[in-house]
C-alpha atoms as a PDB file:
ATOM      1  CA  UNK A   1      21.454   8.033  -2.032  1.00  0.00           C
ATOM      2  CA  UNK A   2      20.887   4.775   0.425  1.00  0.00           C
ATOM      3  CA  UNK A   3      20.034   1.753  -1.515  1.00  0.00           C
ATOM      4  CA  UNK A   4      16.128   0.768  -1.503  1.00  0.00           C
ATOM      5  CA  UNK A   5      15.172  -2.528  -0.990  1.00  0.00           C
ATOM      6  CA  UNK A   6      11.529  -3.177  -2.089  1.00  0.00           C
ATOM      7  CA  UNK A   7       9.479  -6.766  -1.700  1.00  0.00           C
ATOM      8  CA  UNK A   8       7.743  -6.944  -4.609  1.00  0.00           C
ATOM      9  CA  UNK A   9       5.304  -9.682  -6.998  1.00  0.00           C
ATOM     10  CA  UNK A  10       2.513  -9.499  -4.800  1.00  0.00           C
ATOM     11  CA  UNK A  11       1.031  -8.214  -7.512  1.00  0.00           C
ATOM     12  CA  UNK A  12       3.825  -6.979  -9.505  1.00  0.00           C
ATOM     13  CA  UNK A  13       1.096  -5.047 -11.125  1.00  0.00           C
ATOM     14  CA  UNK A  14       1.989  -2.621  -8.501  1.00  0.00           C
ATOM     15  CA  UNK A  15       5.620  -3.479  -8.210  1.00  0.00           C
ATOM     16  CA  UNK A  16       5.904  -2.123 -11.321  1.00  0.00           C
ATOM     17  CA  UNK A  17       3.838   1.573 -10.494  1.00  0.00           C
ATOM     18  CA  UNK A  18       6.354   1.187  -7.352  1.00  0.00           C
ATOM     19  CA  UNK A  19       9.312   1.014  -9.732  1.00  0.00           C
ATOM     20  CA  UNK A  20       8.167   3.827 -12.004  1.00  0.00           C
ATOM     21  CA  UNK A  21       7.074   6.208  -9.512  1.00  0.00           C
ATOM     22  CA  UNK A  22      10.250   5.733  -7.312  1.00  0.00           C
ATOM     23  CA  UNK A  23      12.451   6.552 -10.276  1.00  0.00           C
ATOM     24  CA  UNK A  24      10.157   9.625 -11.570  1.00  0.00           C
ATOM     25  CA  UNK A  25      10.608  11.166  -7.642  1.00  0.00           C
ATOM     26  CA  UNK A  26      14.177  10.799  -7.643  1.00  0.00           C
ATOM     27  CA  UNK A  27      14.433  12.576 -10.769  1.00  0.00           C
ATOM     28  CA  UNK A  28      12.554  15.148 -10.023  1.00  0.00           C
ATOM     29  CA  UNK A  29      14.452  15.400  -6.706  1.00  0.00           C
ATOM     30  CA  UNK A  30      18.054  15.031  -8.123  1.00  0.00           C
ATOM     31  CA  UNK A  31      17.437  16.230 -11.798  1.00  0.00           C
ATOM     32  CA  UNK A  32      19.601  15.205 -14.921  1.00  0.00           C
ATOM     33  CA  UNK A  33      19.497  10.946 -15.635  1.00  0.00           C
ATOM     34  CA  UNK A  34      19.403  10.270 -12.007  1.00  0.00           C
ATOM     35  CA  UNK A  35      17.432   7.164 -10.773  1.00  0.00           C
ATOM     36  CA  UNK A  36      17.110   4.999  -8.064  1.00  0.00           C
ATOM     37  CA  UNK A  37      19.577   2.511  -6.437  1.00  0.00           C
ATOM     38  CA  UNK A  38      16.328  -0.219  -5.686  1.00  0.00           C
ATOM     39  CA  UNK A  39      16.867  -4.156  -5.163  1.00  0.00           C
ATOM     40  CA  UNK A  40      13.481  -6.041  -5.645  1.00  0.00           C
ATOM     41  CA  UNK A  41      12.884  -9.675  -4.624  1.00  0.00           C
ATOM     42  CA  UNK A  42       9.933 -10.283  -6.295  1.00  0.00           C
ATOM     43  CA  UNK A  43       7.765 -13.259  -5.180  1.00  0.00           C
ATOM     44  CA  UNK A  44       5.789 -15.633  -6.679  1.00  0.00           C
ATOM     45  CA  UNK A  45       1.763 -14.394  -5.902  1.00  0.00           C
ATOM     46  CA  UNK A  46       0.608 -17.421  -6.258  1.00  0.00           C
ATOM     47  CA  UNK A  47       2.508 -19.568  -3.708  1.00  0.00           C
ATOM     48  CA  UNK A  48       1.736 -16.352  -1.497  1.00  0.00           C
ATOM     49  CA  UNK A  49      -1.932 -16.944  -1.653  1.00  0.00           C
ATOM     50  CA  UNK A  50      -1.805 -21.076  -1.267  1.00  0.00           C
ATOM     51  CA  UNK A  51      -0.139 -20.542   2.093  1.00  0.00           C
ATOM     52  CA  UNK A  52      -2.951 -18.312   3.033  1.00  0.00           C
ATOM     53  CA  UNK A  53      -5.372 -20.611   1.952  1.00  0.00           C
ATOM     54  CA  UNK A  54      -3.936 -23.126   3.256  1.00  0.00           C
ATOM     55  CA  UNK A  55      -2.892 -21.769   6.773  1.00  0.00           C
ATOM     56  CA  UNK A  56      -5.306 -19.112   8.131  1.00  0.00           C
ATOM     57  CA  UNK A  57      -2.435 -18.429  10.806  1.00  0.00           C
ATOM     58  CA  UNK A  58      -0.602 -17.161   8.208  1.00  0.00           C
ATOM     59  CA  UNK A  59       2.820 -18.886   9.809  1.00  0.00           C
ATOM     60  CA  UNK A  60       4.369 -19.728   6.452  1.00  0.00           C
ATOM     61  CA  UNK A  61       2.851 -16.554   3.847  1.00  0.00           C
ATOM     62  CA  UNK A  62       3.956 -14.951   7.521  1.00  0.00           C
ATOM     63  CA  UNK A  63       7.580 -16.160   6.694  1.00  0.00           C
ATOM     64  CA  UNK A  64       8.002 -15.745   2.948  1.00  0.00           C
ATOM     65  CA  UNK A  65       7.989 -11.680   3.706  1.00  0.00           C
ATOM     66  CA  UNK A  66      10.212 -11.949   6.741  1.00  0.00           C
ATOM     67  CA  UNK A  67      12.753 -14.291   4.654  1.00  0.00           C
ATOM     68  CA  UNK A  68      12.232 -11.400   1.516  1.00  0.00           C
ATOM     69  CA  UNK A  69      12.934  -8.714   3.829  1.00  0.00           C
ATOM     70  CA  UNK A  70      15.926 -10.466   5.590  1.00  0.00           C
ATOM     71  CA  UNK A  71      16.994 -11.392   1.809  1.00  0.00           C
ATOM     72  CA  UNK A  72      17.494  -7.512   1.072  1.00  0.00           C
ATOM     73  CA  UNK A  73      19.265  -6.462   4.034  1.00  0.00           C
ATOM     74  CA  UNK A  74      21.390  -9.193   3.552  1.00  0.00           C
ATOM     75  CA  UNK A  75      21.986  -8.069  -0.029  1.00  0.00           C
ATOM     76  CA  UNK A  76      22.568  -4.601   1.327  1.00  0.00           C
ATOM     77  CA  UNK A  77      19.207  -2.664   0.914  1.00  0.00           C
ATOM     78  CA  UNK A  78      19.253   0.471   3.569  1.00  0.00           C
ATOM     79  CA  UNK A  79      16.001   0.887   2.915  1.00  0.00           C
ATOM     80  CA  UNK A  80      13.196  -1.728   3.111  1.00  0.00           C
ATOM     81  CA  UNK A  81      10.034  -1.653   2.001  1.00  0.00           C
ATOM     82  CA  UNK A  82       6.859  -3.361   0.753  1.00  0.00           C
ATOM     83  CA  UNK A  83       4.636  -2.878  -2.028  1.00  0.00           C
ATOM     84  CA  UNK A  84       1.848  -4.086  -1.066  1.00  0.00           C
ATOM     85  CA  UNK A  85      -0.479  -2.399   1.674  1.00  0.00           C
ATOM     86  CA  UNK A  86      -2.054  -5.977   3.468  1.00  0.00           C
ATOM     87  CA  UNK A  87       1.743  -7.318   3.922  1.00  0.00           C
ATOM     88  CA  UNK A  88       2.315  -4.255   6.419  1.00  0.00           C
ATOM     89  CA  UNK A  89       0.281  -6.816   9.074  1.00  0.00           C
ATOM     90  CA  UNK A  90       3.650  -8.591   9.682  1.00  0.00           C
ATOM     91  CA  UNK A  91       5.516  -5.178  10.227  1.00  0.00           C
ATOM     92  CA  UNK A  92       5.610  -6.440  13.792  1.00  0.00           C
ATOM     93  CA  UNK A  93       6.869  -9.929  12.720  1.00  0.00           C
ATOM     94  CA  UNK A  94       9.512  -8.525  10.691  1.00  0.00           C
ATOM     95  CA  UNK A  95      10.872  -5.969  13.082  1.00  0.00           C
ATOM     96  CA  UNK A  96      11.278  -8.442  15.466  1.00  0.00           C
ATOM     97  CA  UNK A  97      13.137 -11.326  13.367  1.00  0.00           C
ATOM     98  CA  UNK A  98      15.258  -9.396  11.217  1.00  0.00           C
ATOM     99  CA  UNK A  99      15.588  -6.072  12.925  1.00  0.00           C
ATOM    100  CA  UNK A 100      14.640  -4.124   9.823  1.00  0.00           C
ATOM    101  CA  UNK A 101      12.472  -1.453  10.118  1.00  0.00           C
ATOM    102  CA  UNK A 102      10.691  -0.950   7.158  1.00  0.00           C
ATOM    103  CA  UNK A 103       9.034   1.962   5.504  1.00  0.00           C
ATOM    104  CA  UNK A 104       5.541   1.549   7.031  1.00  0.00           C
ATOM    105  CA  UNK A 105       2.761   2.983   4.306  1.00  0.00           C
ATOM    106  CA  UNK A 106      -0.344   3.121   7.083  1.00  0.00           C
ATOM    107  CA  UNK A 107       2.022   5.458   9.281  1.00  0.00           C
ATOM    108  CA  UNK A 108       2.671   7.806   5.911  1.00  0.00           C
ATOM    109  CA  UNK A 109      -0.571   7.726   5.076  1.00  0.00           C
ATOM    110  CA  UNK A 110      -1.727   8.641   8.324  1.00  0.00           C
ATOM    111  CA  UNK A 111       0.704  11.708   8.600  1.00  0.00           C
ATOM    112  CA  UNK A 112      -0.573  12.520   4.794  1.00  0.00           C
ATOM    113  CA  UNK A 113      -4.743  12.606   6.081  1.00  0.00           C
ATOM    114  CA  UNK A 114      -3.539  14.115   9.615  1.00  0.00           C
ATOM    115  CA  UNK A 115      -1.117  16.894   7.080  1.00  0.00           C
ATOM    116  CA  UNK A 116      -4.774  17.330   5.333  1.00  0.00           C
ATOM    117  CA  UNK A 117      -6.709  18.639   8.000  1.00  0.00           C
ATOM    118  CA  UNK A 118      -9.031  15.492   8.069  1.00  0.00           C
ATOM    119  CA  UNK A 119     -11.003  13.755  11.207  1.00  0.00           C
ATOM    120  CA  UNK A 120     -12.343  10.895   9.389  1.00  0.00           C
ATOM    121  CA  UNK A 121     -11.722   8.449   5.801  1.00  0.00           C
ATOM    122  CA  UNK A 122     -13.174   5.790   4.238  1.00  0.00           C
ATOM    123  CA  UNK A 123     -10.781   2.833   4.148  1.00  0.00           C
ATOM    124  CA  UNK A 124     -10.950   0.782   0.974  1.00  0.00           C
ATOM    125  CA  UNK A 125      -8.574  -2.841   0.467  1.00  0.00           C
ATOM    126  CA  UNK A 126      -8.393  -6.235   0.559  1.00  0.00           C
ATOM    127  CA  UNK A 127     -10.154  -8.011   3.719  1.00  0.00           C
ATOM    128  CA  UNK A 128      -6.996  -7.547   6.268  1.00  0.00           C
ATOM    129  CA  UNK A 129      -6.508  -4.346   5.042  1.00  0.00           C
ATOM    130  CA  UNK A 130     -10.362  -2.749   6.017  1.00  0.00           C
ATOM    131  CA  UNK A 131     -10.747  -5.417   8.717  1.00  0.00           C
ATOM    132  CA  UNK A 132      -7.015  -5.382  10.012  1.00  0.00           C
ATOM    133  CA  UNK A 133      -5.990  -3.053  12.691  1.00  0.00           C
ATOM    134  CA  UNK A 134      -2.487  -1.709  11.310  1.00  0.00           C
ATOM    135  CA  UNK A 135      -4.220   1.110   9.247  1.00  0.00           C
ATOM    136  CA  UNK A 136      -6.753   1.764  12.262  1.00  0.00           C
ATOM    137  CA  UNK A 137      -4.530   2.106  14.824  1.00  0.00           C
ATOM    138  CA  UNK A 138      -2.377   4.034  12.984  1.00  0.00           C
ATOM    139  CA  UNK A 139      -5.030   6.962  11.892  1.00  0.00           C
ATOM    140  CA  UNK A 140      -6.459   6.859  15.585  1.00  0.00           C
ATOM    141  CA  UNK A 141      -3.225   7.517  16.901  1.00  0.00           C
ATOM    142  CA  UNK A 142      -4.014  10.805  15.579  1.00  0.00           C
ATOM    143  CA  UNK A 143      -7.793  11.471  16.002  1.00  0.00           C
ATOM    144  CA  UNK A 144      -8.801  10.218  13.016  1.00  0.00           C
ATOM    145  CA  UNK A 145     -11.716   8.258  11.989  1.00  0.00           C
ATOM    146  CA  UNK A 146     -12.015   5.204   9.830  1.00  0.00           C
ATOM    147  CA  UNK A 147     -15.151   4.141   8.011  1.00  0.00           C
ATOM    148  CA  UNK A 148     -15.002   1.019   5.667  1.00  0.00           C
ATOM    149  CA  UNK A 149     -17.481  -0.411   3.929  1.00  0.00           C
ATOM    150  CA  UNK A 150     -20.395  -3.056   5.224  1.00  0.00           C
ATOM    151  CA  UNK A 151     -19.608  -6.600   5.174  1.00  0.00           C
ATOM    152  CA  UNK A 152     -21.327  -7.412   1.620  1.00  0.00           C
ATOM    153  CA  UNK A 153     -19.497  -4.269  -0.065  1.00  0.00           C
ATOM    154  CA  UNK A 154     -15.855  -5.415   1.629  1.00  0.00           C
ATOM    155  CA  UNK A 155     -16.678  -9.134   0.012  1.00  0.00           C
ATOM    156  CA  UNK A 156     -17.206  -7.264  -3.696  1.00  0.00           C
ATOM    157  CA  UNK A 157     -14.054  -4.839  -2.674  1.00  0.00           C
ATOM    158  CA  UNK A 158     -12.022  -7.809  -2.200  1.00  0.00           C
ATOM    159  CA  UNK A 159     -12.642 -10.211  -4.059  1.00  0.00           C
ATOM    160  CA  UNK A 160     -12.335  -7.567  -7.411  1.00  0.00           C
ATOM    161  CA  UNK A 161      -8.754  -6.861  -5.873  1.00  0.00           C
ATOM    162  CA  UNK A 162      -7.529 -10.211  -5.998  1.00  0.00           C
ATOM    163  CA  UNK A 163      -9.711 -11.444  -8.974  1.00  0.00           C
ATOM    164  CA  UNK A 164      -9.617  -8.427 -11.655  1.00  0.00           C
ATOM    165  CA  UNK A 165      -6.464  -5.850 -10.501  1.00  0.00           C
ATOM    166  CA  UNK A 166      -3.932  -8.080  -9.564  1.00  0.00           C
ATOM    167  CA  UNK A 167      -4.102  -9.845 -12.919  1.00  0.00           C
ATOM    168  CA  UNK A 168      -4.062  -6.112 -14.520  1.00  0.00           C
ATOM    169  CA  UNK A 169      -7.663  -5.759 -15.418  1.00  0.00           C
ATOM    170  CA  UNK A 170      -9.043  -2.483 -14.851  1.00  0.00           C
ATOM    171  CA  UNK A 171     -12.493  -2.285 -16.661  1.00  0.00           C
ATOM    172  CA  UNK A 172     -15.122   0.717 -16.531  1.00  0.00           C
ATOM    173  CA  UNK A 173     -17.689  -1.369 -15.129  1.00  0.00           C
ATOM    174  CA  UNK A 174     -15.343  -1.684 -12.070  1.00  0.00           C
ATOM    175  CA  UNK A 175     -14.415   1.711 -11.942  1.00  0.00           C
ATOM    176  CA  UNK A 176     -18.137   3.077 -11.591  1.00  0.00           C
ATOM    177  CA  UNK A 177     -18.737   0.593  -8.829  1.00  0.00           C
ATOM    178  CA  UNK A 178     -15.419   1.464  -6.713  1.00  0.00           C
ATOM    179  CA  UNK A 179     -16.430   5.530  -7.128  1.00  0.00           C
ATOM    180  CA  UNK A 180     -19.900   4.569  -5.958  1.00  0.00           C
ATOM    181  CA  UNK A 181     -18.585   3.006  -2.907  1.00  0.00           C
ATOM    182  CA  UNK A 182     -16.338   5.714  -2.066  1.00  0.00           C
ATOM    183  CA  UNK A 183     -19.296   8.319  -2.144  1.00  0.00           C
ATOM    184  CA  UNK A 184     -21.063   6.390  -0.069  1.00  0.00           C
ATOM    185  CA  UNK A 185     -18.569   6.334   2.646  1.00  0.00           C
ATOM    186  CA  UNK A 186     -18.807   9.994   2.219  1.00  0.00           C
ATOM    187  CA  UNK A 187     -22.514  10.148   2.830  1.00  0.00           C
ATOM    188  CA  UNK A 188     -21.802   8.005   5.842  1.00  0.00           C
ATOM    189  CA  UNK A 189     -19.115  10.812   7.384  1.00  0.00           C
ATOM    190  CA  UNK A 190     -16.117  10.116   5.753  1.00  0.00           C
ATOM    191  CA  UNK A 191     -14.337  13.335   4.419  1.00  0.00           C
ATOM    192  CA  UNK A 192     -11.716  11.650   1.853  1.00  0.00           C
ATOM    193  CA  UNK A 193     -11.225   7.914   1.187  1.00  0.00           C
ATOM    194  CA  UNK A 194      -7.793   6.131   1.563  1.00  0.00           C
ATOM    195  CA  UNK A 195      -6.995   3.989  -1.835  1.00  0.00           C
ATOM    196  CA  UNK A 196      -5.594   0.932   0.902  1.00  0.00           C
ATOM    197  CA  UNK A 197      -4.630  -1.406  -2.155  1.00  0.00           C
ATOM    198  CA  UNK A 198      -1.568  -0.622  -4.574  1.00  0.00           C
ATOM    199  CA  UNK A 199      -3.387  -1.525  -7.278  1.00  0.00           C
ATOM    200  CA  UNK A 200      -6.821   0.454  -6.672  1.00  0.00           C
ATOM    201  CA  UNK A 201      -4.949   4.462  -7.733  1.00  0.00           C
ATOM    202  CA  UNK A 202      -4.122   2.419 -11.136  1.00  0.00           C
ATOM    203  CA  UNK A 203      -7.898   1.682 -11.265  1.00  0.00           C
ATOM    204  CA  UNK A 204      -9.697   5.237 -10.066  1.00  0.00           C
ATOM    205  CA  UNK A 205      -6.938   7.527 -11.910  1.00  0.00           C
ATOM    206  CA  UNK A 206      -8.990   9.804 -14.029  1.00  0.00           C
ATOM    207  CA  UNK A 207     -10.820  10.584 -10.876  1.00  0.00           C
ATOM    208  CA  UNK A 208      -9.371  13.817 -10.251  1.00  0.00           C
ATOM    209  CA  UNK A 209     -13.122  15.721 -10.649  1.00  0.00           C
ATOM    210  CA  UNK A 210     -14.446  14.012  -7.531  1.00  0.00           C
ATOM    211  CA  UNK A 211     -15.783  16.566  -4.471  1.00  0.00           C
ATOM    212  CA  UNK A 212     -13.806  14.671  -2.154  1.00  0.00           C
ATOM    213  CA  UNK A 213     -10.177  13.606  -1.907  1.00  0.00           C
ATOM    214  CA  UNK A 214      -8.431  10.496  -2.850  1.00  0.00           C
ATOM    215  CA  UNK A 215      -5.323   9.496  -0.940  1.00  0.00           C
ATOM    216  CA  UNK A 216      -3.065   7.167  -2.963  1.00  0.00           C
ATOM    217  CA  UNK A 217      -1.450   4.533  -0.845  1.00  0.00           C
ATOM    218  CA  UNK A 218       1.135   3.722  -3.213  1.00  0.00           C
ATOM    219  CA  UNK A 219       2.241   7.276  -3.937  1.00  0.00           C
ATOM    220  CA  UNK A 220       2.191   8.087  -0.796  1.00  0.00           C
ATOM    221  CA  UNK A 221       4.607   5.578   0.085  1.00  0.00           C
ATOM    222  CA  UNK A 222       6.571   6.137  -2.516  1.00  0.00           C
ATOM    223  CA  UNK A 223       7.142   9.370  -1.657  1.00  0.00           C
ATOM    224  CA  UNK A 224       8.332   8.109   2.321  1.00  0.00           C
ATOM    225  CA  UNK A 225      10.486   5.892   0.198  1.00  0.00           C
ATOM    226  CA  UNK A 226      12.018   8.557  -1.610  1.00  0.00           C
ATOM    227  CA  UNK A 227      12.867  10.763   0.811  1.00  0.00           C
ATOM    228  CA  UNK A 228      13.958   8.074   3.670  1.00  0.00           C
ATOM    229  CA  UNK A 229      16.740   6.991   0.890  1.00  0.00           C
ATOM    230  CA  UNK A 230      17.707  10.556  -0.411  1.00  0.00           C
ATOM    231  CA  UNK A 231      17.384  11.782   3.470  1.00  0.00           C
ATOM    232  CA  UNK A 232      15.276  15.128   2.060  1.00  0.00           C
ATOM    233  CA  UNK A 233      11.772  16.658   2.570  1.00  0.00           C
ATOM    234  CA  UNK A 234       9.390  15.911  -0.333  1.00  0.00           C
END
């Protein structure tokens, strides 16, 4: 088993679903009291969103993930990876400063829709994420379709993200109005909706009667995870 190296704190909310479900897939995989070999260098969320605020280039929230990444190589991860979907904008940034290729979640997600037979999904996240062009390219790369939300809706997506899930509040109300807006990507075309936020599969899961799938980001990746550090087919 190669050692996984995960970036993590951004929200550690979904660090910690990365940490669980990482551990429950090896188990399953290897059986008996096996778990993970995982470093995490968890940062600090809230010196990760100054530097945004305070630097639309993004040259120093840019450089906290490339020095995190470069961090766990050094400490001698095999396997990198990030828990959070928005960070996988400086993919490019990081494969060219540190040479680590990491574990890209909109390229397993892609293969997991493409796997699914579908032309077209709704894209929920925060603002890079549904605006950003990592996930887009990505799923039209292989013929498929992305539909996000309108410009008002993207505002409400976002701003409950970083407002109510990243501080660990998951409340009904929320819930109702995050299954609306996936239905009505559906009535605009969409045939499933990609969960693009870590934190979003924590909020929608009892959502299991719903006429159309859900693709969870985070257990998605996890699974890429998994099987890039045990080498097998999940």
């Amino acid at each position: 088993m190669k050692q996984i190296g995960i970036v993590g704190g951004l929200s550690w909310i979904s660090t910690a679903e990365y940490y669980r479900l990482i551990n429950v897939m090896v188990r399953k995989e290897l059986g008996g009291h096996r778990s993970a070999r995982m470093l995490v260098d968890s940062l600090d969320e809230q010196t990760f969103l100054d530097a945004q605020a305070a630097d639309p280039s993004e040259i120093v929230s840019e450089a906290q993930i490339v020095d995190s990444v470069a961090r766990l190589s050094g400490a001698g991860a095999e396997i990198v990876a990030l828990s959070a979907n928005g960070l996988h904008r400086f993919v490019p940034a990081i494969t060219n400063r540190t040479g680590v290729n990491v574990v890209d979640i909109a390229e397993a997600t892609a293969s997991a829709v493409s796997q699914a037979r579908l032309t077209s999904v709704g894209l929920l996240g925060v603002r890079r994420t549904m605006e950003g062009e990592f996930y887009r390219r990505r799923f039209e790369e292989l013929g498929i379709t992305v539909i996000v939300p309108d410009d008002r809706t993207r505002g409400y997506v976002h701003d409950a993200i970083i407002e109510e899930l990243t501080l660990g509040h998951f409340t009904d109300e929320t819930r109702t109005k995050f299954l609306e807006i996936c239905k009505g990507l559906v009535n605009r075309g969409a045939e499933g909706v990609v969960l693009g936020c870590t934190e979003i599969p924590l909020l929608l899961d009892n959502s299991a009667d719903l006429e159309f799938p859900l693709f969870s980001t985070t257990e998605i990746h996890c699974q890429a995870i998994v099987q890039a550090a045990l080498g097998v087919s999940m």
